[in-house]
PDB file of N, CA and C in Angstrom:
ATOM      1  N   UNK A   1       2.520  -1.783 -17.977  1.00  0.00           N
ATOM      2  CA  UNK A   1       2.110  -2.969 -17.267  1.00  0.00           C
ATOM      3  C   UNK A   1       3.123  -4.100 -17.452  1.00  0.00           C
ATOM      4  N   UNK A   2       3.951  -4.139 -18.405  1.00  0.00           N
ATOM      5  CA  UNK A   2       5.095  -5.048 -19.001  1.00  0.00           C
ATOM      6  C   UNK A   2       5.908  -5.190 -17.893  1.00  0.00           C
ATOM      7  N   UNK A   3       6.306  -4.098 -17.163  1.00  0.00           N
ATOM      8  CA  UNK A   3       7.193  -3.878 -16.124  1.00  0.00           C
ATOM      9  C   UNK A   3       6.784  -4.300 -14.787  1.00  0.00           C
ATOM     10  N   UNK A   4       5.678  -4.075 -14.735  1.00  0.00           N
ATOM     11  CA  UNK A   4       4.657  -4.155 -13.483  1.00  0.00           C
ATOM     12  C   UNK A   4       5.008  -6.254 -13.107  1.00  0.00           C
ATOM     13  N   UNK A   5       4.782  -6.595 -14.600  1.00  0.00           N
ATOM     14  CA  UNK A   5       4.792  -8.126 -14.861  1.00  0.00           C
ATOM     15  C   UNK A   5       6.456  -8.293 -14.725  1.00  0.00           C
ATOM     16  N   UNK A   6       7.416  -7.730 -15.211  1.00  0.00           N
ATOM     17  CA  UNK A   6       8.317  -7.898 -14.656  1.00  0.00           C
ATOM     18  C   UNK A   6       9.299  -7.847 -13.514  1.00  0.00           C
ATOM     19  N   UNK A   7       8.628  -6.708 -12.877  1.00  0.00           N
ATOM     20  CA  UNK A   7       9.064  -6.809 -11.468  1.00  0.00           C
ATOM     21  C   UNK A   7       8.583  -7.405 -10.443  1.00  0.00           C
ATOM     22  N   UNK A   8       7.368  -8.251 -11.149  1.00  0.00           N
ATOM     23  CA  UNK A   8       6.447  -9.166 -10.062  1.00  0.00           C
ATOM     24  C   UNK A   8       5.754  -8.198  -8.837  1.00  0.00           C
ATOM     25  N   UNK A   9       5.441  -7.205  -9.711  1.00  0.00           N
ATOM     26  CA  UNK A   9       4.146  -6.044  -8.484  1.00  0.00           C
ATOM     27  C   UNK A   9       2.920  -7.218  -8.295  1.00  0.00           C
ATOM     28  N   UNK A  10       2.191  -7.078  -7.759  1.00  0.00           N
ATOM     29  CA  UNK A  10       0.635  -8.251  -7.610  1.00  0.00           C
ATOM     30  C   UNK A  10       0.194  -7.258  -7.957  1.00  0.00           C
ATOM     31  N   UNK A  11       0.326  -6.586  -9.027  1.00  0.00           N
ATOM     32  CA  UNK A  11      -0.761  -5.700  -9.940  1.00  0.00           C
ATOM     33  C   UNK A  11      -1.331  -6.568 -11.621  1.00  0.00           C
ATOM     34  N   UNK A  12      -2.114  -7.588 -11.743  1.00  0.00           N
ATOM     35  CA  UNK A  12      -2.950  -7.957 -12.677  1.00  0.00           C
ATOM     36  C   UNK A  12      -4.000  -8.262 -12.884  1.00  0.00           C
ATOM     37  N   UNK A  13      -4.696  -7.761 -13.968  1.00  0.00           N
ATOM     38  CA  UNK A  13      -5.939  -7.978 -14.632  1.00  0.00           C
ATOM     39  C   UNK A  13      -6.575  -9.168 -14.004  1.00  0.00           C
ATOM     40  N   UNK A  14      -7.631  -8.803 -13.254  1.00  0.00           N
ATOM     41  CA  UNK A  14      -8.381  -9.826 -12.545  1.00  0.00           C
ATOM     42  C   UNK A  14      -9.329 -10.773 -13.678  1.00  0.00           C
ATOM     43  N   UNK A  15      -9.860  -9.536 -14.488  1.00  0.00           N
ATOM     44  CA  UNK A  15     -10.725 -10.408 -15.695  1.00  0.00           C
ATOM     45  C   UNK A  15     -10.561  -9.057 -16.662  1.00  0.00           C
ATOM     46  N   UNK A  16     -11.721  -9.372 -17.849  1.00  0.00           N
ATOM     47  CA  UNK A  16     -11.635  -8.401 -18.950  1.00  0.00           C
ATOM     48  C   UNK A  16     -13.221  -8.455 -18.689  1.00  0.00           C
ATOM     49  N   UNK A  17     -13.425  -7.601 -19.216  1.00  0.00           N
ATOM     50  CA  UNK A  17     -15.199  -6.835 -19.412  1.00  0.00           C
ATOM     51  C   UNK A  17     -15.027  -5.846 -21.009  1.00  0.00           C
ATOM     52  N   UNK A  18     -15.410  -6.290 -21.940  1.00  0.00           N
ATOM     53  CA  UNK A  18     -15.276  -5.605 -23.346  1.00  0.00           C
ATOM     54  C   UNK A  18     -14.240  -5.556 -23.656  1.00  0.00           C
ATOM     55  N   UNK A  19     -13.168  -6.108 -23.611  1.00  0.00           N
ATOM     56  CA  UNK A  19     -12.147  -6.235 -23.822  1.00  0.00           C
ATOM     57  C   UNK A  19     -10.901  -4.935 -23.235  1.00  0.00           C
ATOM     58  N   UNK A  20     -11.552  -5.000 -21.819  1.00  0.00           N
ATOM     59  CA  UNK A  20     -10.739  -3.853 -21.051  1.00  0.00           C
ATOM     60  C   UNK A  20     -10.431  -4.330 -20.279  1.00  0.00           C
ATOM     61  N   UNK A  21      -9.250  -4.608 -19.194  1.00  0.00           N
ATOM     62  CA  UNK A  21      -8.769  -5.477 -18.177  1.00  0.00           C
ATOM     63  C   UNK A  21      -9.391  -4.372 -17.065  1.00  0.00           C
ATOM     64  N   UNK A  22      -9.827  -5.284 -15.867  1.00  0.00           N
ATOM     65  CA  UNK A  22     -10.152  -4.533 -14.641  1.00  0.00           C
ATOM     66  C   UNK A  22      -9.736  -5.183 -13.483  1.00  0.00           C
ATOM     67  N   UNK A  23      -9.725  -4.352 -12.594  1.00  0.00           N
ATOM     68  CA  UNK A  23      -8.505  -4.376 -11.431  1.00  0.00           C
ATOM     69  C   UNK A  23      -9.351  -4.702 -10.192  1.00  0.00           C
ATOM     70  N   UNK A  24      -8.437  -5.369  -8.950  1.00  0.00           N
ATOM     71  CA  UNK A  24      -9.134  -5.390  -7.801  1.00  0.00           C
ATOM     72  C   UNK A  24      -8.978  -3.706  -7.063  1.00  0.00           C
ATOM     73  N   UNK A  25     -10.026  -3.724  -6.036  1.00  0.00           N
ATOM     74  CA  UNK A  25      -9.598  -2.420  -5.283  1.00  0.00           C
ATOM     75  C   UNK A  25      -8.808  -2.110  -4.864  1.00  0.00           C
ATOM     76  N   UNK A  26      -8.205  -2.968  -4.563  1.00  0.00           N
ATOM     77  CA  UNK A  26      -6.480  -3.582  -3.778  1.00  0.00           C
ATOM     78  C   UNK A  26      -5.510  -3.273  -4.369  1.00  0.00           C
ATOM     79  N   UNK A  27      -5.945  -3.585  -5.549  1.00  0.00           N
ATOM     80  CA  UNK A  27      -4.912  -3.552  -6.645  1.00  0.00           C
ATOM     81  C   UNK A  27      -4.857  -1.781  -7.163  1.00  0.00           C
ATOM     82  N   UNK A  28      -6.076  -1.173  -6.972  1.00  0.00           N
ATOM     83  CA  UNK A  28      -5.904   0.308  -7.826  1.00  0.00           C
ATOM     84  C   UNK A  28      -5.392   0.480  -6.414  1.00  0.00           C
ATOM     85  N   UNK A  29      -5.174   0.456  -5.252  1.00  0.00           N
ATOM     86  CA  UNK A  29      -4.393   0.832  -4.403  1.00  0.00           C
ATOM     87  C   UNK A  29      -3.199   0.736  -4.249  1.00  0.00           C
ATOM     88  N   UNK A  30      -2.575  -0.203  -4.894  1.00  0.00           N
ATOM     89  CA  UNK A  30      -1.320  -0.394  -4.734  1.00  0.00           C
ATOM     90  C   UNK A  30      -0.541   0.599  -5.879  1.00  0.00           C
ATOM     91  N   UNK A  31      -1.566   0.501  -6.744  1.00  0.00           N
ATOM     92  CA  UNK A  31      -1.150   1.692  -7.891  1.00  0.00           C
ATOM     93  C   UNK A  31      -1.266   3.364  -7.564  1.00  0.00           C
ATOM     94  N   UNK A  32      -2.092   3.388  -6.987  1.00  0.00           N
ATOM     95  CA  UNK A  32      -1.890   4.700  -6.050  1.00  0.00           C
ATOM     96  C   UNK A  32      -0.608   5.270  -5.392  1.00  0.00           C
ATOM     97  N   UNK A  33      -0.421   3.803  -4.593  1.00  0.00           N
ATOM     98  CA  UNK A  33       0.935   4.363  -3.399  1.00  0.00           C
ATOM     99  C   UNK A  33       2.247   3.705  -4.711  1.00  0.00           C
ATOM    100  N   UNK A  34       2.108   3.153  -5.679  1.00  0.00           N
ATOM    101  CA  UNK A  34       3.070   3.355  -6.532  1.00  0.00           C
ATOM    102  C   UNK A  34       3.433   4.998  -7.643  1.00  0.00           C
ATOM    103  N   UNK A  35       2.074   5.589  -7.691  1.00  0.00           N
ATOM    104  CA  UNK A  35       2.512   6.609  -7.944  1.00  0.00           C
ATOM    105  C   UNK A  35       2.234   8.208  -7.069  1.00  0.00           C
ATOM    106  N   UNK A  36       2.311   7.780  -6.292  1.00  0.00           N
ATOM    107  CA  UNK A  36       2.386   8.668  -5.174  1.00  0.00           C
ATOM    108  C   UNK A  36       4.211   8.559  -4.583  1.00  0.00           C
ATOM    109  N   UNK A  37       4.153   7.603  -4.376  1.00  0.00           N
ATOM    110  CA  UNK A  37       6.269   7.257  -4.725  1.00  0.00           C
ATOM    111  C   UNK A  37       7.146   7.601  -5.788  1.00  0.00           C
ATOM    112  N   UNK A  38       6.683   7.572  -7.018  1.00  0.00           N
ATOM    113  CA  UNK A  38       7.332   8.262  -7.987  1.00  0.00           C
ATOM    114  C   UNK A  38       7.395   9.224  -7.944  1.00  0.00           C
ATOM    115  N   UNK A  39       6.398  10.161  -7.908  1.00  0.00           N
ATOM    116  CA  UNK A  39       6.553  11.879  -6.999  1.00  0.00           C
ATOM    117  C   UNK A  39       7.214  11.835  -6.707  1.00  0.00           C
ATOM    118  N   UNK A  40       8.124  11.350  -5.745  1.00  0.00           N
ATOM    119  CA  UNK A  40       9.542  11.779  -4.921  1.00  0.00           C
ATOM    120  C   UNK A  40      11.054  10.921  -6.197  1.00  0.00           C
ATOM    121  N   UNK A  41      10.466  10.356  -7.203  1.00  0.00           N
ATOM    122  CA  UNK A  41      11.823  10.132  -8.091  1.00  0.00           C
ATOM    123  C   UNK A  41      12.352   8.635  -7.877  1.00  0.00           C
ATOM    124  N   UNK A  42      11.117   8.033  -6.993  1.00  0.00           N
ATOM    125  CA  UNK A  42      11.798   6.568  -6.613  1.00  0.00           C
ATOM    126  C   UNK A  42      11.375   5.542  -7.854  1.00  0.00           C
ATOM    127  N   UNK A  43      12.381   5.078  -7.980  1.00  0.00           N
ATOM    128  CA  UNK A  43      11.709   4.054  -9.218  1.00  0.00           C
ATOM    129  C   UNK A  43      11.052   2.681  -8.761  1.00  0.00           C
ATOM    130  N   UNK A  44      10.534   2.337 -10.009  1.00  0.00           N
ATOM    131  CA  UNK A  44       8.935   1.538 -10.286  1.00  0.00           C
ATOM    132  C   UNK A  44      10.608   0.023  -9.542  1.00  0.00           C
ATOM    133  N   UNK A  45      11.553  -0.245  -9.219  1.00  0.00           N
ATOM    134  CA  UNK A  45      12.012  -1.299  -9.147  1.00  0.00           C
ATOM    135  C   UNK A  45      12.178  -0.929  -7.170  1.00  0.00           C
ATOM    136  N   UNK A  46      12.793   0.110  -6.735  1.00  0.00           N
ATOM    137  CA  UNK A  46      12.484   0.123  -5.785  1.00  0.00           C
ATOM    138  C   UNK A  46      11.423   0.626  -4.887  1.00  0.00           C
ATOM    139  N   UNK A  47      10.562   0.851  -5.927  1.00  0.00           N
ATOM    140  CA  UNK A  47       8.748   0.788  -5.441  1.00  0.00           C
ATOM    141  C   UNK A  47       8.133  -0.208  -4.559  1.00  0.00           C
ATOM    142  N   UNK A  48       8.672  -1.398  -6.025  1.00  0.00           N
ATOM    143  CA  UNK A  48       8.813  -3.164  -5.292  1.00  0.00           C
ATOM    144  C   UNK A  48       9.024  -3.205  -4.028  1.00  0.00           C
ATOM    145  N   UNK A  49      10.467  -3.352  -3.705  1.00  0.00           N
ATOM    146  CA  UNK A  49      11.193  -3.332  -2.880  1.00  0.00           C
ATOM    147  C   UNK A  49      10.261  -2.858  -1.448  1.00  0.00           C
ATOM    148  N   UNK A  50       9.947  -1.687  -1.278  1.00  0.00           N
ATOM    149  CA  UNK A  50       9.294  -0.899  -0.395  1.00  0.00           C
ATOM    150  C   UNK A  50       7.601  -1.742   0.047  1.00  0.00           C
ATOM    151  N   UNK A  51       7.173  -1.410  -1.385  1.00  0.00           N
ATOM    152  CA  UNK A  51       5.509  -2.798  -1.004  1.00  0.00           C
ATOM    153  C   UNK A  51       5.794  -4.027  -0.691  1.00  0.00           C
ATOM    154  N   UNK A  52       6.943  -4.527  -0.709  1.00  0.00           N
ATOM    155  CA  UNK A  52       7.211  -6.146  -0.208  1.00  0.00           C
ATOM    156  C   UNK A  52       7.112  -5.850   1.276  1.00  0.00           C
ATOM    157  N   UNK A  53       7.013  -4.332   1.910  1.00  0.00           N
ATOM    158  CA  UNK A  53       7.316  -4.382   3.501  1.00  0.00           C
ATOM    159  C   UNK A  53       5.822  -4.051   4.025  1.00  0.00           C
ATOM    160  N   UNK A  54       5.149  -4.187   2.937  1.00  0.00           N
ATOM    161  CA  UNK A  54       3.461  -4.257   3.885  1.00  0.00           C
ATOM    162  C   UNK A  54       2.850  -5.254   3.525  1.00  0.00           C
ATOM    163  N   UNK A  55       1.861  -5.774   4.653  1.00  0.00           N
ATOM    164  CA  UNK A  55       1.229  -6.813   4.310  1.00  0.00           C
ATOM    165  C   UNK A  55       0.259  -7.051   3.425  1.00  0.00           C
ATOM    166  N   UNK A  56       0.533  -7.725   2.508  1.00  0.00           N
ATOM    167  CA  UNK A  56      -0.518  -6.845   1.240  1.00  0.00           C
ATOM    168  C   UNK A  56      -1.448  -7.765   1.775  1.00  0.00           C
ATOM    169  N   UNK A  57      -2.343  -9.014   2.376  1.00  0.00           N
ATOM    170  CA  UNK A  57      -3.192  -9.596   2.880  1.00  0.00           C
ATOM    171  C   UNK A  57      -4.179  -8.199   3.423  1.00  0.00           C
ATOM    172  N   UNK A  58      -3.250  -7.932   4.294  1.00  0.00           N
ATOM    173  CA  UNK A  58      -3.789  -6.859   5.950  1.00  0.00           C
ATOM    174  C   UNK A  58      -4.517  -6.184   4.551  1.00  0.00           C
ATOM    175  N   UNK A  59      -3.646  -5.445   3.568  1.00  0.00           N
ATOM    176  CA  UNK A  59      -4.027  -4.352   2.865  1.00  0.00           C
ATOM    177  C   UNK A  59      -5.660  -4.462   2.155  1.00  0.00           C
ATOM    178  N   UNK A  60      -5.004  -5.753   1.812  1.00  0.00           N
ATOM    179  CA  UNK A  60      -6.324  -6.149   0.559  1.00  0.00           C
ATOM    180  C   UNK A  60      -7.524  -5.694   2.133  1.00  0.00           C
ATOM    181  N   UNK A  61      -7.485  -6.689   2.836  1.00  0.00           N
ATOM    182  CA  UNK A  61      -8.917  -6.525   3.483  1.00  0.00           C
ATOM    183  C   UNK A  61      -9.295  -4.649   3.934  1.00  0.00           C
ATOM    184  N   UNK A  62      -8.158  -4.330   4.195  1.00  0.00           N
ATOM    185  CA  UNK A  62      -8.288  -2.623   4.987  1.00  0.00           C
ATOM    186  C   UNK A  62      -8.649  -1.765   3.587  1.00  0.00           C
ATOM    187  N   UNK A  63      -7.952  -2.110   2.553  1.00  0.00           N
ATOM    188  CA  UNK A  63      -8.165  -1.375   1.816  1.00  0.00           C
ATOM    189  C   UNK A  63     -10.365  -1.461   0.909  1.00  0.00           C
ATOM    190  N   UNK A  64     -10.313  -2.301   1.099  1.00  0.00           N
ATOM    191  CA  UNK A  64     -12.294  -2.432   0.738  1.00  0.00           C
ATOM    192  C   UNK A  64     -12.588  -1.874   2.204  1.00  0.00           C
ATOM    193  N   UNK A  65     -12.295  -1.586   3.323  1.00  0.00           N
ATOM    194  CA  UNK A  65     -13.232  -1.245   4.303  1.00  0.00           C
ATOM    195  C   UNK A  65     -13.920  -0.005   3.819  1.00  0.00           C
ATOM    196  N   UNK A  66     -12.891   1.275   3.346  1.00  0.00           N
ATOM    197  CA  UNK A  66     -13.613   2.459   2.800  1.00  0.00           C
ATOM    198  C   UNK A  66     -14.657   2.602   1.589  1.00  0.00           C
ATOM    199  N   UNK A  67     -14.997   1.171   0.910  1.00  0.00           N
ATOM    200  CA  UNK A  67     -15.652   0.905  -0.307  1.00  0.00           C
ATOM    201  C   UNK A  67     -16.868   0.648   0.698  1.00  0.00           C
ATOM    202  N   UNK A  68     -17.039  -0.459   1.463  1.00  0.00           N
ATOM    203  CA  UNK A  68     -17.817  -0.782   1.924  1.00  0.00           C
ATOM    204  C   UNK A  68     -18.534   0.748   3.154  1.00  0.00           C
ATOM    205  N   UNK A  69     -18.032   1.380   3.416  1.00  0.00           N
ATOM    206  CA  UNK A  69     -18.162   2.701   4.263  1.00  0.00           C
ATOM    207  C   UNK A  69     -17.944   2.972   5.498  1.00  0.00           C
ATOM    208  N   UNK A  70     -17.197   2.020   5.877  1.00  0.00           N
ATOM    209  CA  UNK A  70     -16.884   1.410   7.385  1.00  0.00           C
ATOM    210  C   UNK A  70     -15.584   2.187   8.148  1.00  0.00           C
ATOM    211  N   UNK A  71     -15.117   2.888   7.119  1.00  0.00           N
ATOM    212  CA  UNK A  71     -13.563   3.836   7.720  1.00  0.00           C
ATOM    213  C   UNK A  71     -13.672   4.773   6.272  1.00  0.00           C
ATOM    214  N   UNK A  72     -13.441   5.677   6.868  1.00  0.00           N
ATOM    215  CA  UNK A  72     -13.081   7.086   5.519  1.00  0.00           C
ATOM    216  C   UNK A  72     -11.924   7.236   5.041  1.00  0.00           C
ATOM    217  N   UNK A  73     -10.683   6.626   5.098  1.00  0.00           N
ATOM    218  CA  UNK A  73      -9.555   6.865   5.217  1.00  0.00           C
ATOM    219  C   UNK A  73      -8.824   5.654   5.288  1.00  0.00           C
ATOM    220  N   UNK A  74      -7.563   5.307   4.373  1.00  0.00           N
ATOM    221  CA  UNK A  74      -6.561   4.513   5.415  1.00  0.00           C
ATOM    222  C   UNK A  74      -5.480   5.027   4.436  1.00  0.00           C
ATOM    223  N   UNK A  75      -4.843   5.220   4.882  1.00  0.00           N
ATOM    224  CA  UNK A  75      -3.153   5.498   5.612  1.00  0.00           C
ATOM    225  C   UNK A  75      -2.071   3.927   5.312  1.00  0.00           C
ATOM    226  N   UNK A  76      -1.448   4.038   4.376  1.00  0.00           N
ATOM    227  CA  UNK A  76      -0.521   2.694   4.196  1.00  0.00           C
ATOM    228  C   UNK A  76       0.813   3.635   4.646  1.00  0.00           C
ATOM    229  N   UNK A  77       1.681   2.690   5.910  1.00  0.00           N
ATOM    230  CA  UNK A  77       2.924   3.606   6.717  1.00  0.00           C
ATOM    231  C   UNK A  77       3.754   2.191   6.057  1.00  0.00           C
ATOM    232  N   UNK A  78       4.547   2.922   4.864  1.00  0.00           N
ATOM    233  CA  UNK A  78       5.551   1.681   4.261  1.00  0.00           C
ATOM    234  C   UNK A  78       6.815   2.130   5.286  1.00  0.00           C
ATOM    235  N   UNK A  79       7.711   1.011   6.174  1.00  0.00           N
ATOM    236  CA  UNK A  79       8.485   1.292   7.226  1.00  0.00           C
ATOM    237  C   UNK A  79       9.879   0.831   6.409  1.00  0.00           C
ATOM    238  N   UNK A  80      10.775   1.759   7.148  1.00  0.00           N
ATOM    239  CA  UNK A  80      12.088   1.996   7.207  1.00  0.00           C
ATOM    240  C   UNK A  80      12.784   0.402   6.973  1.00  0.00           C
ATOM    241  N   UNK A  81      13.936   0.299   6.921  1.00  0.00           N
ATOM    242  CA  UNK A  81      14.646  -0.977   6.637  1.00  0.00           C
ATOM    243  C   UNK A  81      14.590  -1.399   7.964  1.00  0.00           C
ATOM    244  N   UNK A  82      15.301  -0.696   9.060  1.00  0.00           N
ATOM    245  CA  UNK A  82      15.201  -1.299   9.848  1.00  0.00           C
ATOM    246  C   UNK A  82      14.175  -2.207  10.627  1.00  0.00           C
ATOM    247  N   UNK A  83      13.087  -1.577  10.518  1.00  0.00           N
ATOM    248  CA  UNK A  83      11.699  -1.708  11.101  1.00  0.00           C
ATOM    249  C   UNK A  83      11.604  -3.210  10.665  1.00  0.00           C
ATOM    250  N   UNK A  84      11.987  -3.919   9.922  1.00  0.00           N
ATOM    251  CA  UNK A  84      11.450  -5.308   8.984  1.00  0.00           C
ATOM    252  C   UNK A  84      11.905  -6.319   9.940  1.00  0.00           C
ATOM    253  N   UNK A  85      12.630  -6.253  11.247  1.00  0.00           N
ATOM    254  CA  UNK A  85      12.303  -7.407  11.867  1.00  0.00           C
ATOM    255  C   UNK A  85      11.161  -7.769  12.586  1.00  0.00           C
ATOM    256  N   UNK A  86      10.782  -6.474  12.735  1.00  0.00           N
ATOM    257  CA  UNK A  86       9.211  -6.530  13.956  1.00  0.00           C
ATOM    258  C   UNK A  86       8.670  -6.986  13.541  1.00  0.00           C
ATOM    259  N   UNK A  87       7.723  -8.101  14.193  1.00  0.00           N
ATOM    260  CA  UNK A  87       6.381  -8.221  13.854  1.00  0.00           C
ATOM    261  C   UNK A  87       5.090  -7.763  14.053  1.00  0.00           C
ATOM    262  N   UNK A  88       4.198  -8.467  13.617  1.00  0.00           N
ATOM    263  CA  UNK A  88       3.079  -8.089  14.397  1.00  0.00           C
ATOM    264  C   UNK A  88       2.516  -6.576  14.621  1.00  0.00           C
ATOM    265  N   UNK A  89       3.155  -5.794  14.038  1.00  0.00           N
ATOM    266  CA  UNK A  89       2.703  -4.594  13.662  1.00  0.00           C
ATOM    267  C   UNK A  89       1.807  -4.035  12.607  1.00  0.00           C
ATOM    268  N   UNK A  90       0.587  -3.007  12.647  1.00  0.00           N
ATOM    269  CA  UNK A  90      -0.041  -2.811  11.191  1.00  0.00           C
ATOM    270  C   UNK A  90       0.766  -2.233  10.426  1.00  0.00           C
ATOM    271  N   UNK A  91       0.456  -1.983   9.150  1.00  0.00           N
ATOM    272  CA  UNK A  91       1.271  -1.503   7.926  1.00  0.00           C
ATOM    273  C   UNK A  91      -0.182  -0.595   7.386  1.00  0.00           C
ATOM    274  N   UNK A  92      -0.844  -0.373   8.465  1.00  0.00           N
ATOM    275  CA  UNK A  92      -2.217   0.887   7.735  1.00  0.00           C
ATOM    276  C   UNK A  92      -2.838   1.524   8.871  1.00  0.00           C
ATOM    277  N   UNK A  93      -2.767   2.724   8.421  1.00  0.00           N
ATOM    278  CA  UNK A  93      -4.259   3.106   9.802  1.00  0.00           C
ATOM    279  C   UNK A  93      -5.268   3.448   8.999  1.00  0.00           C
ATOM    280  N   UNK A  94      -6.233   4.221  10.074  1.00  0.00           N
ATOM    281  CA  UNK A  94      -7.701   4.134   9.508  1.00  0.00           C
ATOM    282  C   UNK A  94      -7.673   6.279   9.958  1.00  0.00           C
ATOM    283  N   UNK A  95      -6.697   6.742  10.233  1.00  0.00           N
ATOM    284  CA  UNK A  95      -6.616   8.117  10.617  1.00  0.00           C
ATOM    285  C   UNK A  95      -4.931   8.650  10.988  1.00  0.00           C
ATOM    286  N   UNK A  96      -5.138  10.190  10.876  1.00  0.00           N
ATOM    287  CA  UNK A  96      -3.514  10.589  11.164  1.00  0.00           C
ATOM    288  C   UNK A  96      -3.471  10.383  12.425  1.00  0.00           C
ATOM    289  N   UNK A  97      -4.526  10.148  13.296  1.00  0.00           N
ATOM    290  CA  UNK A  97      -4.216  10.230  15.123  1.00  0.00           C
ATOM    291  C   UNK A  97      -3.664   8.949  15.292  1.00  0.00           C
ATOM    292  N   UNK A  98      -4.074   7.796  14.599  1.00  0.00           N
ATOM    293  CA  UNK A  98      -3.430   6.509  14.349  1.00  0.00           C
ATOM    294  C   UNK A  98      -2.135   6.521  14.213  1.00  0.00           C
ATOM    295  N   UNK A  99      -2.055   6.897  12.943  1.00  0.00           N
ATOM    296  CA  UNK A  99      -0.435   7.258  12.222  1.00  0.00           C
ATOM    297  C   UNK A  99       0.689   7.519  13.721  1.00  0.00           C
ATOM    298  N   UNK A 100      -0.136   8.886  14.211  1.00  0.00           N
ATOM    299  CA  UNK A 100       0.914   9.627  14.923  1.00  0.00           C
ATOM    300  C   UNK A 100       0.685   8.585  16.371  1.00  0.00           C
ATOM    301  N   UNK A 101      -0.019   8.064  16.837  1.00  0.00           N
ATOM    302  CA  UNK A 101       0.127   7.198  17.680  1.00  0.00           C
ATOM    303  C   UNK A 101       1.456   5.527  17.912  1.00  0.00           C
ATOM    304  N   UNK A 102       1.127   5.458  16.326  1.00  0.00           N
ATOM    305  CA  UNK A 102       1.909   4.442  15.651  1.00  0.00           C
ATOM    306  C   UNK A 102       3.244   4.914  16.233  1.00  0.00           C
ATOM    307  N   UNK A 103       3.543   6.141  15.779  1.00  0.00           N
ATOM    308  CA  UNK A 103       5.382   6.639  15.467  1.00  0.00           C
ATOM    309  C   UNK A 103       5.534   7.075  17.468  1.00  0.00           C
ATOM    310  N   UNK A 104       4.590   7.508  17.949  1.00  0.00           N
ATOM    311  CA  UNK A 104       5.176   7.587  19.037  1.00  0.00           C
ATOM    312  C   UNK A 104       5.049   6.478  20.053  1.00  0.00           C
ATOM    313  N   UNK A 105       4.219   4.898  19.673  1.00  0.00           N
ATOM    314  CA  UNK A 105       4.711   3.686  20.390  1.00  0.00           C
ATOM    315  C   UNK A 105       6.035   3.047  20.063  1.00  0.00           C
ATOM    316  N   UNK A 106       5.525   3.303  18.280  1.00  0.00           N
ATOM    317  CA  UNK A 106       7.377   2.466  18.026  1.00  0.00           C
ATOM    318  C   UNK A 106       8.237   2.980  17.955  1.00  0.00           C
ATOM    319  N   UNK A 107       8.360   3.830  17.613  1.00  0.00           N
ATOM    320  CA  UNK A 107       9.396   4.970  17.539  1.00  0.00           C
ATOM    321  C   UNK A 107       9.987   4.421  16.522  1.00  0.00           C
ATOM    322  N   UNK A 108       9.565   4.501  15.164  1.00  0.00           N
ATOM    323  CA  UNK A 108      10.169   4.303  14.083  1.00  0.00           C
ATOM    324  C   UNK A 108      10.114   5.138  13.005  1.00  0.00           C
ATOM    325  N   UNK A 109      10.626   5.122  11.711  1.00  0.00           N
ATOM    326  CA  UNK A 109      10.419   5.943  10.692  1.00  0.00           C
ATOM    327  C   UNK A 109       9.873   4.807   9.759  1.00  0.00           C
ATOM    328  N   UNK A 110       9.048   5.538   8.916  1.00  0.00           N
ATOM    329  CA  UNK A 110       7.995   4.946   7.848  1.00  0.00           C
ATOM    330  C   UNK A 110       7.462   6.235   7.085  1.00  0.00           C
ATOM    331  N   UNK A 111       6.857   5.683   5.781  1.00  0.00           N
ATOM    332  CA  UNK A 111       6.217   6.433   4.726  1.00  0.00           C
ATOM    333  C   UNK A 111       5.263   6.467   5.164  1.00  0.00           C
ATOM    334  N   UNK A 112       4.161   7.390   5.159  1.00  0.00           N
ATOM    335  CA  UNK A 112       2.703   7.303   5.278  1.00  0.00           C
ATOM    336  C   UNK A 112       2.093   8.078   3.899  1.00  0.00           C
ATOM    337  N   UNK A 113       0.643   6.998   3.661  1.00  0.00           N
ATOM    338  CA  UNK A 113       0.230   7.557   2.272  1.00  0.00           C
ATOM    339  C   UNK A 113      -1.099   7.360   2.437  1.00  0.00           C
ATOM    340  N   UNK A 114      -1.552   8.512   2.143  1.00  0.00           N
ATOM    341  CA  UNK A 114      -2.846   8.303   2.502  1.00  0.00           C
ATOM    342  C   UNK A 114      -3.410   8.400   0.826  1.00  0.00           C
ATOM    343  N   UNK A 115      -4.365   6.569   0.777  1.00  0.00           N
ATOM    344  CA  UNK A 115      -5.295   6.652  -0.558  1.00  0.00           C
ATOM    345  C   UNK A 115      -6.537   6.838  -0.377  1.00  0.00           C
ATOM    346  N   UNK A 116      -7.212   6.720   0.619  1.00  0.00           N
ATOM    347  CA  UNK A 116      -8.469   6.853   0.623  1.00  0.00           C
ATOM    348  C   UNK A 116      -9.304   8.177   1.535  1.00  0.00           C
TER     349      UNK A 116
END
């Protein structure tokens, strides 16, 4: 977590409960698609790098929809370098028909990770 604090992830202890730190949902999500990225050998610095290209706002709210029971699924598509001038694009779906809809409007390359 030392690192987490040093690379400035928005991964921290919201409060303590018995002296155990606990996390937003948001937050065990972001830890998800951080180690779901290491799988492939990418390090915890250009992990960063990569989550700075989704909207972690969009995320926080998309990511409680499946808590609440409202979508079964979402899909975080972390996009290519190039992709970072666009706007106005999501950075999640709620299904792969999404996903694959996504890549054949924009025609871009992106990660897709499905946490939920």
């Amino acid at each position: 977590m030392k690192e987490f604090r040093r690379l400035g992830l928005p991964i921290t202890p919201q409060r303590k409960i018995m002296r155990q730190n606990r996390y937003t949902i948001g937050q065990t999500g972001l830890a998800l698609i951080i180690a779901e990225l290491q799988k492939y050998e990418i390090s915890l610095l250009n992990c960063k790098k990569l989550l700075d290209r989704i909207d972690i706002q969009v995320f926080d709210e998309q990511v409680d929809a499946p808590k609440n029971g409202k979508i079964k699924k979402l899909i975080v598509m972390i996009p290519s370098r190039d992709y970072l001038d666009r706007a106005g694009s999501s950075t999640a779906a709620t299904s792969w028909e999404e996903v694959t809809e996504f890549a054949k409007d924009e025609a871009n390359n992106f990660i897709p990770i499905e946490i939920g």
